[in-house]
Protein backbone atom coordinates (compact mmCIF):
# COMPACT_ATOMS: atom_id res chain seq x y z
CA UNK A 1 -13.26 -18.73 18.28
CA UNK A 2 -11.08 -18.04 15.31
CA UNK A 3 -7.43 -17.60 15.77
CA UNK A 4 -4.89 -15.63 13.15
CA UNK A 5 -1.04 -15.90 13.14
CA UNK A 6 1.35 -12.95 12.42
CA UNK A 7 5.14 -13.88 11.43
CA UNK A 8 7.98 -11.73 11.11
CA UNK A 9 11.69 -12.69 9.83
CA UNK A 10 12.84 -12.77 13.08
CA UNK A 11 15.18 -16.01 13.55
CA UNK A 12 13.57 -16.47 17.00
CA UNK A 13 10.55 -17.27 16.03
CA UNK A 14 10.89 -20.59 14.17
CA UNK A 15 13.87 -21.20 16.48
CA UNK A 16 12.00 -20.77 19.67
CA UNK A 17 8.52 -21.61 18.19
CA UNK A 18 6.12 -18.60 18.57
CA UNK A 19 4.80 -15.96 16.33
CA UNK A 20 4.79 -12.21 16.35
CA UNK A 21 1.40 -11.77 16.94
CA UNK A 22 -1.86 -13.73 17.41
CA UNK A 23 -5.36 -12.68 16.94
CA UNK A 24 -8.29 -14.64 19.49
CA UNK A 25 -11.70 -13.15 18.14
CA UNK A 26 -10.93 -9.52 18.70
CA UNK A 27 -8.15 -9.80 20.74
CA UNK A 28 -4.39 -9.15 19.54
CA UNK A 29 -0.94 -9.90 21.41
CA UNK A 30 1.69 -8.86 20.30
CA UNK A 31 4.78 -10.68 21.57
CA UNK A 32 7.94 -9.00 22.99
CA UNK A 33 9.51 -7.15 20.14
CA UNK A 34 13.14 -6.22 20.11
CA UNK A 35 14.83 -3.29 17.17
CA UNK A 36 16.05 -5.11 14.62
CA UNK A 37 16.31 -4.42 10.67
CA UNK A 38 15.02 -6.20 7.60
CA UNK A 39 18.48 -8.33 7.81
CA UNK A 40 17.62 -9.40 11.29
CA UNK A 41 20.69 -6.97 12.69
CA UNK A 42 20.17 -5.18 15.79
CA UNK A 43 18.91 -1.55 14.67
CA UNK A 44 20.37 1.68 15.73
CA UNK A 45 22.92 0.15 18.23
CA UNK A 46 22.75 2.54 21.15
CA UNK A 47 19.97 4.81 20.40
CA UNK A 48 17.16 4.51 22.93
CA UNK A 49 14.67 6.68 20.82
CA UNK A 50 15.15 4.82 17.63
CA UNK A 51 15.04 1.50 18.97
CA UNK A 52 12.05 1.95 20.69
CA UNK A 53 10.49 3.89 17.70
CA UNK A 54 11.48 0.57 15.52
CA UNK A 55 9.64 -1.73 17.67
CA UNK A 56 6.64 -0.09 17.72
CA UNK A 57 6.66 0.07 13.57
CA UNK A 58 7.58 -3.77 13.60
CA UNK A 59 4.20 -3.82 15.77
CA UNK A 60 1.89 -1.88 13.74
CA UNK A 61 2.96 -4.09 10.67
CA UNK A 62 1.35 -7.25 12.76
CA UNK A 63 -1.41 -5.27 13.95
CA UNK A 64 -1.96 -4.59 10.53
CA UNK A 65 -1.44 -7.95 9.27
CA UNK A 66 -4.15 -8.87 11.47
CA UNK A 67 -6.46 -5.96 10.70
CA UNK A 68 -5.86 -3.46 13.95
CA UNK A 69 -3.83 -0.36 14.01
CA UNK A 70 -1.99 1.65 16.85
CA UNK A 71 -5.77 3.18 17.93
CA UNK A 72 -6.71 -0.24 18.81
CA UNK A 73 -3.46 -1.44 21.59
CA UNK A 74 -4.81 -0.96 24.90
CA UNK A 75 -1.60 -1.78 27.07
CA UNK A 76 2.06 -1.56 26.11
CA UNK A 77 4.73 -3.22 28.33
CA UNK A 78 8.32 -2.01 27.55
CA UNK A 79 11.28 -4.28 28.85
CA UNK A 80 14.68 -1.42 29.13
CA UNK A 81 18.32 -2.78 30.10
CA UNK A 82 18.89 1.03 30.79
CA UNK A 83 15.90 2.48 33.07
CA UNK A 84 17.96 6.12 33.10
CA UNK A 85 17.34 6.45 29.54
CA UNK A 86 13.49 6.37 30.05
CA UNK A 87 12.49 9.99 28.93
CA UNK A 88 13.88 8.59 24.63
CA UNK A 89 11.71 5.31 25.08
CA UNK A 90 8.39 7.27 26.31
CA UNK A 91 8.89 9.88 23.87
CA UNK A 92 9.13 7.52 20.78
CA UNK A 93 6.14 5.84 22.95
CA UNK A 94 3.83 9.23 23.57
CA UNK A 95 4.92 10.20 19.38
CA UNK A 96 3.64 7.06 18.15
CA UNK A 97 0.70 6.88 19.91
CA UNK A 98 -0.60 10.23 19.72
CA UNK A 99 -4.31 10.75 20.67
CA UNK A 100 -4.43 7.00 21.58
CA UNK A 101 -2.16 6.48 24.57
CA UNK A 102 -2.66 2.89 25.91
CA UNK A 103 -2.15 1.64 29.39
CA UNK A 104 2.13 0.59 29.65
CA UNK A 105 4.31 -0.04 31.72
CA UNK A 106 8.25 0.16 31.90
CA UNK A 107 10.50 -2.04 33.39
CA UNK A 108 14.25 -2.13 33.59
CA UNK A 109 16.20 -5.74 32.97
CA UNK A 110 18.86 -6.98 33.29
CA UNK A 111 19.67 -8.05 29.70
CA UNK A 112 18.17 -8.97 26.30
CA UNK A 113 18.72 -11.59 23.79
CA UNK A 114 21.41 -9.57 22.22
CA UNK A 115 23.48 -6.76 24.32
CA UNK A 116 22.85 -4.34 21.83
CA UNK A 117 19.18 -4.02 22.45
CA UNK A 118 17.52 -1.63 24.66
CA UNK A 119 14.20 -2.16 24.77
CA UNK A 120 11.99 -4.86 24.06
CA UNK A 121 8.10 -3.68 23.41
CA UNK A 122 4.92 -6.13 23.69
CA UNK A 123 1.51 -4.88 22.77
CA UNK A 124 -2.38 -5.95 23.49
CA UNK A 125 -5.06 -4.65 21.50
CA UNK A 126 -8.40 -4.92 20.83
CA UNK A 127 -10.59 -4.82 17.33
CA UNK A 128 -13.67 -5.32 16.26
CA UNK A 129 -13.99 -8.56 14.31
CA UNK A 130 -15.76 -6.32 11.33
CA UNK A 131 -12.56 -4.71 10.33
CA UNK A 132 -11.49 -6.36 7.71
């Protein structure tokens, strides 16, 4: 079995030593993702919608990376400091994934790496190994 590594600019990732993604024949995992901008700043501080909508887009660049796309996650799991605030993370959730709804689940915790985050996002997918 083959395996494929997706990096982002994230500082945690070289700091904590893991990568954003990693493709296992036609497997994909996407690791927890947290809204943050090209400059590594927390993005949209206080906006559940938009945070959540920015994790998912830092997710379909690795799926991409790795040749998959949104169609192909299978199960989302969403990590929220603020569980009230569920109805803006499931509709930048539902939006994204249109026709292609995968298997999730939401939890609430009680913090993230920075206070400023809401939501943390991972994502499993599947692919064919023929797409290229």
């Amino acid at each position: 079995m083959t395996f494929q590594r997706a990096f982002s600019a994230a500082p945690w990732e070289s700091e904590i030593g893991y990568c954003r993604a990693l493709r296992a024949g036609d497997h994909i995992y996407v690791t927890g993702t947290a809204p943050v901008d090209v400059d590594g700043r927390v993005y949209s501080p206080g906006d559940a919608y938009a945070q959540a909508r920015r994790c998912l887009e830092i997710i379909e660049r690795a799926l991409h990376e790795l040749g998959a796309d949104r169609a192909c996650v299978v199960r989302t799991r969403m990590f929220v400091t603020d569980i009230t605030r569920w109805a803006d993370y499931g509709r930048a959730h539902r939006e994204f994934f249109g026709a292609h709804p995968p298997a999730t689940t939401m939890v609430e915790v009680k913090a993230l790496i920075d206070p400023q985050m809401l939501i943390e996002i991972e994502a499993d997918a599947v692919a064919s190994s023929t797409v290229p």
